[in-house]
Protein backbone atom coordinates (compact mmCIF):
# COMPACT_ATOMS: atom_id res chain seq x y z
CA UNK A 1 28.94 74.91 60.28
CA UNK A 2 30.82 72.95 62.40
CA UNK A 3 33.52 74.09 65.23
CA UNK A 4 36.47 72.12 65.30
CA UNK A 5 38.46 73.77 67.79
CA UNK A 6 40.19 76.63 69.43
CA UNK A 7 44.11 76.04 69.23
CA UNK A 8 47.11 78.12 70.58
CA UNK A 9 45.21 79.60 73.53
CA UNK A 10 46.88 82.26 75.37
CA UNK A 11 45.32 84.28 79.02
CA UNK A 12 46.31 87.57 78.98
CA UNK A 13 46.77 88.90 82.35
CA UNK A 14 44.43 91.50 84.05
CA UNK A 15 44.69 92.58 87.21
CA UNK A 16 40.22 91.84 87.51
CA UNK A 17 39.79 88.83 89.31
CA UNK A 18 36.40 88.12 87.77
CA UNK A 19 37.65 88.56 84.25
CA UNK A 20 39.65 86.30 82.46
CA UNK A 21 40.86 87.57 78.68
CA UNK A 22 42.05 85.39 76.25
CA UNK A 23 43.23 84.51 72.67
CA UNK A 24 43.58 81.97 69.86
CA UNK A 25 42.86 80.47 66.82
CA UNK A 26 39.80 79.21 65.97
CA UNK A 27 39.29 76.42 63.07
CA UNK A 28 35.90 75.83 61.83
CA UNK A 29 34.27 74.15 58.90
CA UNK A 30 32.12 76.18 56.61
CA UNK A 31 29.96 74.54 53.92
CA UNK A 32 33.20 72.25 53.37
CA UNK A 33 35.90 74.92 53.41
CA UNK A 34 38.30 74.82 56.55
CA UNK A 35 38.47 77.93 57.95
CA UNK A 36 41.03 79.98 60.46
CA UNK A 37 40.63 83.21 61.98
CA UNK A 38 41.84 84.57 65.20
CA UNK A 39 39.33 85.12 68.25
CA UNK A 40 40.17 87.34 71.35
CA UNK A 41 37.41 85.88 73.61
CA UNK A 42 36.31 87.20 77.82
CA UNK A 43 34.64 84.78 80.16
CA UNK A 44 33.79 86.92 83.04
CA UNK A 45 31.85 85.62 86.60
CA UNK A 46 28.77 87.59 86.79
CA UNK A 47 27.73 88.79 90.55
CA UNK A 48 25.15 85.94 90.55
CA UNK A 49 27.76 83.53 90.14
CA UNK A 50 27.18 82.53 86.15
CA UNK A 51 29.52 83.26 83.57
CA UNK A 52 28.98 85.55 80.73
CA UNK A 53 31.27 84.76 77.63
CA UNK A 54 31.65 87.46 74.93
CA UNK A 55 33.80 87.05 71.57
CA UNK A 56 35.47 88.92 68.89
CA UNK A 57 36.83 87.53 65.50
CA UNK A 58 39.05 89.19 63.89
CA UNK A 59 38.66 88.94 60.50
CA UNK A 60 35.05 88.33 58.74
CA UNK A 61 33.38 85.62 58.06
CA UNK A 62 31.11 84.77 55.16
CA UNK A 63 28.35 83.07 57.62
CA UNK A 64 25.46 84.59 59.46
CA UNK A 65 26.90 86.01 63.14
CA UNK A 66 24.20 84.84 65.62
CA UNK A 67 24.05 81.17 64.87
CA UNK A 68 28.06 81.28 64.87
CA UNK A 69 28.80 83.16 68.03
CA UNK A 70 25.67 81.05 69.86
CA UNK A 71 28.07 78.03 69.27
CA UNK A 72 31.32 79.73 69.64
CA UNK A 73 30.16 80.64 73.19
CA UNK A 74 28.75 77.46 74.33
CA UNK A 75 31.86 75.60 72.75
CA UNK A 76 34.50 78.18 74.70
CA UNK A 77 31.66 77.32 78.03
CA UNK A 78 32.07 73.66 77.75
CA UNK A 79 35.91 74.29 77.23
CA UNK A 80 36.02 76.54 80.53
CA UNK A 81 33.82 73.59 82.44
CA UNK A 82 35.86 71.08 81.41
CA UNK A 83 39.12 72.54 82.17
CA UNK A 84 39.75 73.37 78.70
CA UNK A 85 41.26 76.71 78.81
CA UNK A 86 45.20 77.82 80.62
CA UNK A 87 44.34 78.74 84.37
């Protein structure tokens, strides 16, 4: 399983400061098959100062959840570090 990216991002607005919603499409390669399915992910800052990311695909996958979603989140982190995602 490999991630290849999150495309056609869009930030909903919400009138929490600490909250930040958003949506796309995410592309990922499964056992050779190219995959799309639409994500609706929430990176929100955490009183201690860390962010929390949560996600929520759309339509099912045929690949075990917790070693997908650990990536997903620590591929939509790196994205929000790096200045990755619409401000």
């Amino acid at each position: 399983m490999k991630i290849k990216q999150i495309k056609n991002i869009v930030r909903k607005d919400v009138p929490i400061y600490y909250r930040r919603l958003f949506t796309g499409s995410l592309e990922i390669d499964l056992m050779g098959k190219n995959l799309e399915r639409t994500i609706d992910f929430t990176i929100e800052t955490l009183p201690t100062g860390m962010n929390q990311v949560s996600v929520t695909i759309a339509d099912p996958i045929d690949y075990p959840l917790v070693p997908l979603m650990r990536e997903l989140k620590q591929f939509i982190a790196a994205l929000d570090e790096t200045g990755g995602l619409p401000g």
